[in-house]
C-alpha atoms as a PDB file:
ATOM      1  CA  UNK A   1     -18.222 -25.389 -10.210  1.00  0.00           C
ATOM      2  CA  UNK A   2     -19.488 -25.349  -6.872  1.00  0.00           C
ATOM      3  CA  UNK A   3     -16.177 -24.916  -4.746  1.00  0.00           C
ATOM      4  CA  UNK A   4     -15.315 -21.744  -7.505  1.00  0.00           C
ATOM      5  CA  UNK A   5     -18.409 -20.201  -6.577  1.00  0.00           C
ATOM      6  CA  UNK A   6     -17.553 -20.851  -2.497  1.00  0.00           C
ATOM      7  CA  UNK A   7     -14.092 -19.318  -2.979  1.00  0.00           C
ATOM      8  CA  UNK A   8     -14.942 -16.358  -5.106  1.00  0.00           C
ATOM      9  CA  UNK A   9     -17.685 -15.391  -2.794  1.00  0.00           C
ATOM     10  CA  UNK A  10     -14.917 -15.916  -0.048  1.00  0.00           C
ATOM     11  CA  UNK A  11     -12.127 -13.248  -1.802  1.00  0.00           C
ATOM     12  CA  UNK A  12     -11.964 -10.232  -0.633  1.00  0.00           C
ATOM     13  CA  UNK A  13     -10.327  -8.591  -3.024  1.00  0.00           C
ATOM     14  CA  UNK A  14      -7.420  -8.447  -0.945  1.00  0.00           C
ATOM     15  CA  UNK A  15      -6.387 -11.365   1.284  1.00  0.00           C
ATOM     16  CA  UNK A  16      -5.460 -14.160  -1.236  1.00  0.00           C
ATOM     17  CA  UNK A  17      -6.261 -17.108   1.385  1.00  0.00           C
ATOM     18  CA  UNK A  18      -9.513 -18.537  -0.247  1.00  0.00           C
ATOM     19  CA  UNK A  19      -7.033 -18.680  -3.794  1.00  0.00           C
ATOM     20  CA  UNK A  20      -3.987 -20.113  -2.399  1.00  0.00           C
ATOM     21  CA  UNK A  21      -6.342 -23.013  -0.675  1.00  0.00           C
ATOM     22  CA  UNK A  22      -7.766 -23.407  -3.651  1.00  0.00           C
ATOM     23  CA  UNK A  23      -5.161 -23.592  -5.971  1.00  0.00           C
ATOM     24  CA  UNK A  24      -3.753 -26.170  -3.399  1.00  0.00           C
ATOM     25  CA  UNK A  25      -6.267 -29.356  -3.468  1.00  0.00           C
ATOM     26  CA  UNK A  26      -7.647 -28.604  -7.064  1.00  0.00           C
ATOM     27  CA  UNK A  27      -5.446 -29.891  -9.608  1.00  0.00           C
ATOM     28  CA  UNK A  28      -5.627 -27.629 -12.579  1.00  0.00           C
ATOM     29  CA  UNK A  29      -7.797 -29.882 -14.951  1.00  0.00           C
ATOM     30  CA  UNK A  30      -9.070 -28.826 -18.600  1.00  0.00           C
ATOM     31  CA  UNK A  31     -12.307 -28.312 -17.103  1.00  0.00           C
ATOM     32  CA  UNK A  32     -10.804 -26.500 -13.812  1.00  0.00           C
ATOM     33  CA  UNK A  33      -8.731 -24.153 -16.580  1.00  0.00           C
ATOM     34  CA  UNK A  34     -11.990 -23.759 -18.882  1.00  0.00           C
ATOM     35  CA  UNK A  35     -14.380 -22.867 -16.209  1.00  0.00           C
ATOM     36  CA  UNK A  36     -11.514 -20.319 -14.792  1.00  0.00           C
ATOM     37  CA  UNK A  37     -11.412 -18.799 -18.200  1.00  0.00           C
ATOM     38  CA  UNK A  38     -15.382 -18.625 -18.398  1.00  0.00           C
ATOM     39  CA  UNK A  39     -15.621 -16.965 -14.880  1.00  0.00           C
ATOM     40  CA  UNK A  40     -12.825 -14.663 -15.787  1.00  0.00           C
ATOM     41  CA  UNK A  41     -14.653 -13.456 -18.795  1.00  0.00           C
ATOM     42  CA  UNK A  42     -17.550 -11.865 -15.787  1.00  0.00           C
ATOM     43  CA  UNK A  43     -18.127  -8.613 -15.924  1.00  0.00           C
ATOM     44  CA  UNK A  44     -17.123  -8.486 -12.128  1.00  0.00           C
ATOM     45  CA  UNK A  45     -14.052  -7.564 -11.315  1.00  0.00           C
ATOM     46  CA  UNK A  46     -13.044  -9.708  -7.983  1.00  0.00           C
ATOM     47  CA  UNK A  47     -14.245 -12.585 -10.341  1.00  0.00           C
ATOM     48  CA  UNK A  48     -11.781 -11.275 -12.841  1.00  0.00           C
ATOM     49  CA  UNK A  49      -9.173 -10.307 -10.264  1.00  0.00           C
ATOM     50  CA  UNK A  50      -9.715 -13.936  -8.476  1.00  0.00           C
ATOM     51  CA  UNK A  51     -10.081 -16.275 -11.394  1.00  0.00           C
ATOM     52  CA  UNK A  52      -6.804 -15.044 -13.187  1.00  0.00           C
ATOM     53  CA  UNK A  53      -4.535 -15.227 -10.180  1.00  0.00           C
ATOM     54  CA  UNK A  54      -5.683 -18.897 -10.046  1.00  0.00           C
ATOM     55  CA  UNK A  55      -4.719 -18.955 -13.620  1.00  0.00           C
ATOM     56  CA  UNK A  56      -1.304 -16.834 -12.816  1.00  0.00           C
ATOM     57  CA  UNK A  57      -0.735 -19.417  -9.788  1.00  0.00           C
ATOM     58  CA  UNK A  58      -1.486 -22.651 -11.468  1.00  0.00           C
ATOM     59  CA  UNK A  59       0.945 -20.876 -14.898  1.00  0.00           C
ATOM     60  CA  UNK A  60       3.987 -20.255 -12.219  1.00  0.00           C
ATOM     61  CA  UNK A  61       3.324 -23.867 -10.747  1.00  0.00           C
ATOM     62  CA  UNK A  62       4.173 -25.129 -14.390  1.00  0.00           C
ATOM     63  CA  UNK A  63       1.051 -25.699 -15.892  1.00  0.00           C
ATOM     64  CA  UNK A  64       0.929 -26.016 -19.649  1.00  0.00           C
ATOM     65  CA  UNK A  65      -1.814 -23.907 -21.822  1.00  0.00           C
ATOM     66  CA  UNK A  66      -3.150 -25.734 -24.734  1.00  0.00           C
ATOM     67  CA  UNK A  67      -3.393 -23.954 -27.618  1.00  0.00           C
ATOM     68  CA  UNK A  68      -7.541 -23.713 -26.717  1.00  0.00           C
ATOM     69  CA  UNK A  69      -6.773 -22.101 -23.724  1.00  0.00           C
ATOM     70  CA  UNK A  70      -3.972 -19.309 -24.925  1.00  0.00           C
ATOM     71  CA  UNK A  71      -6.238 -18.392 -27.625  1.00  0.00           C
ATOM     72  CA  UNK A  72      -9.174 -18.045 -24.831  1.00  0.00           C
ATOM     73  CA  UNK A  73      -6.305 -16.141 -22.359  1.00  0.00           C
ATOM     74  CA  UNK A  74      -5.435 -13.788 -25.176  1.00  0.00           C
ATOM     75  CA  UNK A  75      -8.903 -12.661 -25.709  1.00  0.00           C
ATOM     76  CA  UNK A  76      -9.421 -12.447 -22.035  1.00  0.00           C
ATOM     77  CA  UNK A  77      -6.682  -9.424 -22.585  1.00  0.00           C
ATOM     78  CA  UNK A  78      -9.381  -7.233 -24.402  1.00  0.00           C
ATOM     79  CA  UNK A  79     -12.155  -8.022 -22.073  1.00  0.00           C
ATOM     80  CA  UNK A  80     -11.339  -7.945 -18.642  1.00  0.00           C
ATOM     81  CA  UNK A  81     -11.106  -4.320 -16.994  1.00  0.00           C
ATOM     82  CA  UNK A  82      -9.785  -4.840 -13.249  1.00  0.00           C
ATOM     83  CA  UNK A  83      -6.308  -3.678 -13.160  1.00  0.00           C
ATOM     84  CA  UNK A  84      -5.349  -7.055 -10.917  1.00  0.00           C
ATOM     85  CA  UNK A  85      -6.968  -9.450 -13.754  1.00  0.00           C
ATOM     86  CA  UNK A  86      -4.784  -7.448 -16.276  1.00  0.00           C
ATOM     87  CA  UNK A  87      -1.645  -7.651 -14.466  1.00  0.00           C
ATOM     88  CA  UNK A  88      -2.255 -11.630 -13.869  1.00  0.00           C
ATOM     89  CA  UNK A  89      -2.795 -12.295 -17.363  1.00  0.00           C
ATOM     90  CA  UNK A  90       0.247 -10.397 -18.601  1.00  0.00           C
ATOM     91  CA  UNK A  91       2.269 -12.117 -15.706  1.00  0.00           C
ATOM     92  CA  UNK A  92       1.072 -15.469 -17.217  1.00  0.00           C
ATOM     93  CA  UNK A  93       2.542 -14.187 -21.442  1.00  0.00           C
ATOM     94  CA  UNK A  94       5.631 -16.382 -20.473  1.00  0.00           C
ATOM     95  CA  UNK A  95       4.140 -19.519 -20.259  1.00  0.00           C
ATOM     96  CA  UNK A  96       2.056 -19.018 -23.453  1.00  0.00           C
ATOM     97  CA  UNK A  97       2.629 -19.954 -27.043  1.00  0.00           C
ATOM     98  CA  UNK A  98       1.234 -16.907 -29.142  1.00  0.00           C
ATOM     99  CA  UNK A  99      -0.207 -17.960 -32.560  1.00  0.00           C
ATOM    100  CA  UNK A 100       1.711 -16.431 -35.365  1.00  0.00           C
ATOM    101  CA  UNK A 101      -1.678 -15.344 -36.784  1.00  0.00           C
ATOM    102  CA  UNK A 102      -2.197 -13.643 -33.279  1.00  0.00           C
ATOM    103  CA  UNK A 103       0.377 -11.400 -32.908  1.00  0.00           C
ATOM    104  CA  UNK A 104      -0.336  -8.167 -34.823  1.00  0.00           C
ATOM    105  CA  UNK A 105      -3.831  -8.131 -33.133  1.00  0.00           C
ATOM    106  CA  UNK A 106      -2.317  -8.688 -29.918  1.00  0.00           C
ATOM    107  CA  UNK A 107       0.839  -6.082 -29.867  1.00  0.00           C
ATOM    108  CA  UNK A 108      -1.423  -3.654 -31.208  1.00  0.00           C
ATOM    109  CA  UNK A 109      -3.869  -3.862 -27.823  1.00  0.00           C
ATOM    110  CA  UNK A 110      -0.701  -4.175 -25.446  1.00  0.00           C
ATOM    111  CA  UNK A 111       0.339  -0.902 -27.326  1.00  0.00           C
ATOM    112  CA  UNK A 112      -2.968   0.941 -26.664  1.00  0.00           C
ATOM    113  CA  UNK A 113      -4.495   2.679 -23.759  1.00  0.00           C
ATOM    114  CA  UNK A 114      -5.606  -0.554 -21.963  1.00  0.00           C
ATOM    115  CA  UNK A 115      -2.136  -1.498 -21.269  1.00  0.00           C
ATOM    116  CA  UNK A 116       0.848   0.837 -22.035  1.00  0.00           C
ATOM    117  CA  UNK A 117      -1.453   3.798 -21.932  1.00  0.00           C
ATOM    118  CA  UNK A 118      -2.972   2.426 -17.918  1.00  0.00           C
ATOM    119  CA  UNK A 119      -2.868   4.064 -15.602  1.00  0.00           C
ATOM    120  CA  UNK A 120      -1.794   1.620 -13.105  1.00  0.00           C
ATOM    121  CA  UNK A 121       2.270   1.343 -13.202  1.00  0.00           C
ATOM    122  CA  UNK A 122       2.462  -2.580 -12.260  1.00  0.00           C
ATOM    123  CA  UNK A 123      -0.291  -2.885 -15.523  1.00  0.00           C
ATOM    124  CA  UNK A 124       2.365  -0.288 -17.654  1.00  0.00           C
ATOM    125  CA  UNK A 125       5.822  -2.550 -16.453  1.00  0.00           C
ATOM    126  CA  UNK A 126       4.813  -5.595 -17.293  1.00  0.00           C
ATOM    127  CA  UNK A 127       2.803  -4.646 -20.696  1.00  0.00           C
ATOM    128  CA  UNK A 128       6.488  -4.094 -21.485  1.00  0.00           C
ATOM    129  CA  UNK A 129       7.389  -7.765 -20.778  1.00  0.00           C
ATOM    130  CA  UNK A 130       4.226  -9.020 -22.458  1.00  0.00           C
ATOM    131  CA  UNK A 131       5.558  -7.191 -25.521  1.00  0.00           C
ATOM    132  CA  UNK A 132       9.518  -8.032 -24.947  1.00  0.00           C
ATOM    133  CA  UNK A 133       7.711 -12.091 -24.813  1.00  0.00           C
ATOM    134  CA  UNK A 134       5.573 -11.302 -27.832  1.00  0.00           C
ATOM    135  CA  UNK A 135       8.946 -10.000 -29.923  1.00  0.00           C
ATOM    136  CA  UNK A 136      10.919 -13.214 -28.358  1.00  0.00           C
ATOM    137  CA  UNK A 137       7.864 -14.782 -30.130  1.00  0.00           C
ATOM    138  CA  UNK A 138       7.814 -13.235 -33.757  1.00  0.00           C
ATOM    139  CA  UNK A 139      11.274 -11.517 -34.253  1.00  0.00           C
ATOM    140  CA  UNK A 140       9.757  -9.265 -37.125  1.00  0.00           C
ATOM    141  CA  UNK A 141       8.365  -7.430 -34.198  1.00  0.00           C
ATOM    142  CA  UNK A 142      11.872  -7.135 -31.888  1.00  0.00           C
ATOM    143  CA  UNK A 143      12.615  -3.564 -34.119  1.00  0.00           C
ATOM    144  CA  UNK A 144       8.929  -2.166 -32.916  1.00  0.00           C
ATOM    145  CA  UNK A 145       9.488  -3.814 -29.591  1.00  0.00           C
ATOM    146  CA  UNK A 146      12.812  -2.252 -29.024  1.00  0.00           C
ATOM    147  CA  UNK A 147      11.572   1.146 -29.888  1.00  0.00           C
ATOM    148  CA  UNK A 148       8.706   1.270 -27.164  1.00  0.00           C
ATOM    149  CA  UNK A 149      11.002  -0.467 -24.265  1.00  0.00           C
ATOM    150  CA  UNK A 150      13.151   2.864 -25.068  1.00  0.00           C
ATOM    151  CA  UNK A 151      10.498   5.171 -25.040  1.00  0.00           C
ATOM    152  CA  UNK A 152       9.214   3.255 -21.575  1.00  0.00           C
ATOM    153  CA  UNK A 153      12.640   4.718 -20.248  1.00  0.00           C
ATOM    154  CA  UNK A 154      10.707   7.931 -19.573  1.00  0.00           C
ATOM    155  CA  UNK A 155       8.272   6.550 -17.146  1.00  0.00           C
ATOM    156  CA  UNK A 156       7.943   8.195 -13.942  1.00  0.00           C
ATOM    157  CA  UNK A 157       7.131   4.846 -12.643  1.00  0.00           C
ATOM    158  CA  UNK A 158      10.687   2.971 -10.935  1.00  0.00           C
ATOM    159  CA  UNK A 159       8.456   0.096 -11.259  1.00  0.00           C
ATOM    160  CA  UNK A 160       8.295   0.123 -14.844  1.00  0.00           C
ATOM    161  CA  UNK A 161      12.063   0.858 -15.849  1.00  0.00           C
ATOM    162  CA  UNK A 162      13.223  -1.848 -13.036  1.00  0.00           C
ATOM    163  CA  UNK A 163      10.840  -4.238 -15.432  1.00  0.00           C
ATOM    164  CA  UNK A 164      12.790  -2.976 -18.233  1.00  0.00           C
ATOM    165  CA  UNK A 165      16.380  -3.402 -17.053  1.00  0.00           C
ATOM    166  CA  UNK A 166      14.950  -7.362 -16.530  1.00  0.00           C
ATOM    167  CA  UNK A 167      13.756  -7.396 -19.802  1.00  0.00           C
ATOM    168  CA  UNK A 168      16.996  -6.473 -21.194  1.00  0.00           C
ATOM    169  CA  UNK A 169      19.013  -8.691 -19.587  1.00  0.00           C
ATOM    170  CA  UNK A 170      16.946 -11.300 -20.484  1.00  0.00           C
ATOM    171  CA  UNK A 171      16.493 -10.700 -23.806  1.00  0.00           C
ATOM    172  CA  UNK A 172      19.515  -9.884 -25.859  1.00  0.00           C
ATOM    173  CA  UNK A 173      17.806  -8.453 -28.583  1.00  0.00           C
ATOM    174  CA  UNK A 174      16.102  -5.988 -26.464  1.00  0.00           C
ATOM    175  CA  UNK A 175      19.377  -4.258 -25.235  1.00  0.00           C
ATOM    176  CA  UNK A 176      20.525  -0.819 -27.151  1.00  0.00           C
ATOM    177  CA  UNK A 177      22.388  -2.593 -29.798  1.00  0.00           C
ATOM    178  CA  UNK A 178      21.170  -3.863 -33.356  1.00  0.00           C
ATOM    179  CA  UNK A 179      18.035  -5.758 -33.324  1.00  0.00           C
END
């Protein structure tokens, strides 16, 4: 895609402009969503950072993920390495459907250094809501779930237990009561 390439080479990093005009006259196609998900799979991070705020924006504007493209998303999750592309795809978890057959493979990366263990609090806070969505998900994880949003109590980060005081009130499960 042509007009990707233009607007990727535009982004800063920083000023979301080139995005935003974007995301406003390019309805977000199957091919528009594939070739976001191929460019976010780049090794280079403003690609990464770029491509999955599109996908972020275009999630928040109500788009629907197929089940191709939330099994593509959720692999994204072990590949991508800019704390921004990170953050976007876990901001996106509430839109997505996970497979059943996804889930342990999935809770256990969100549990490891890439994402609870990051350094980056904003990456940490809402790791815990990817996980809180995951347990919404697949209730046989809500017990597991419940244990590390406690533990997440402890971060130094206000960020991170403002994201868990949402979580709990939006999740009833997730609260200090029985699973």
């Amino acid at each position: 895609m042509k007009d990707l390439d233009a607007v990727l080479a535009a982004f800063d990093g920083k000023h979301k402009e080139p995005l935003e005009a974007f995301a406003a006259r390019q309805v977000p196609t199957a091919p528009v969503v594939r070739a976001l998900i191929a460019v976010a799979d780049a090794p280079d991070e403003r690609q990464q950072s770029g491509t999955t705020w599109l996908l972020k924006h275009y999630a928040e504007d109500g788009l629907a993920f197929s089940a191709r493209q939330t099994a593509r998303l959720l692999a994204l999750l072990a590949q991508v390495t800019h704390w921004e592309a990170k953050l976007h795809l876990l901001q996106i978890f509430p839109s997505l459907t996970i497979p059943k057959p996804e889930a342990p493979a999935l809770f256990t990366l969100l549990r490891g250094p890439g994402y609870l263990g990051d350094a980056n609090k904003f990456v940490r806070a809402w790791t815990y809501n990817a996980l809180a969505e995951l347990a919404a998900q697949h209730p046989a994880k809500r017990a597991e779930v419940q244990a590390l949003l406690a533990r997440g109590e402890d971060d130094a980060a206000a960020s991170v237990r403002a994201r868990l005081r949402r979580i709990r009130k939006a999740h009833a499960w997730a609260g200090a009561g029985d699973v």
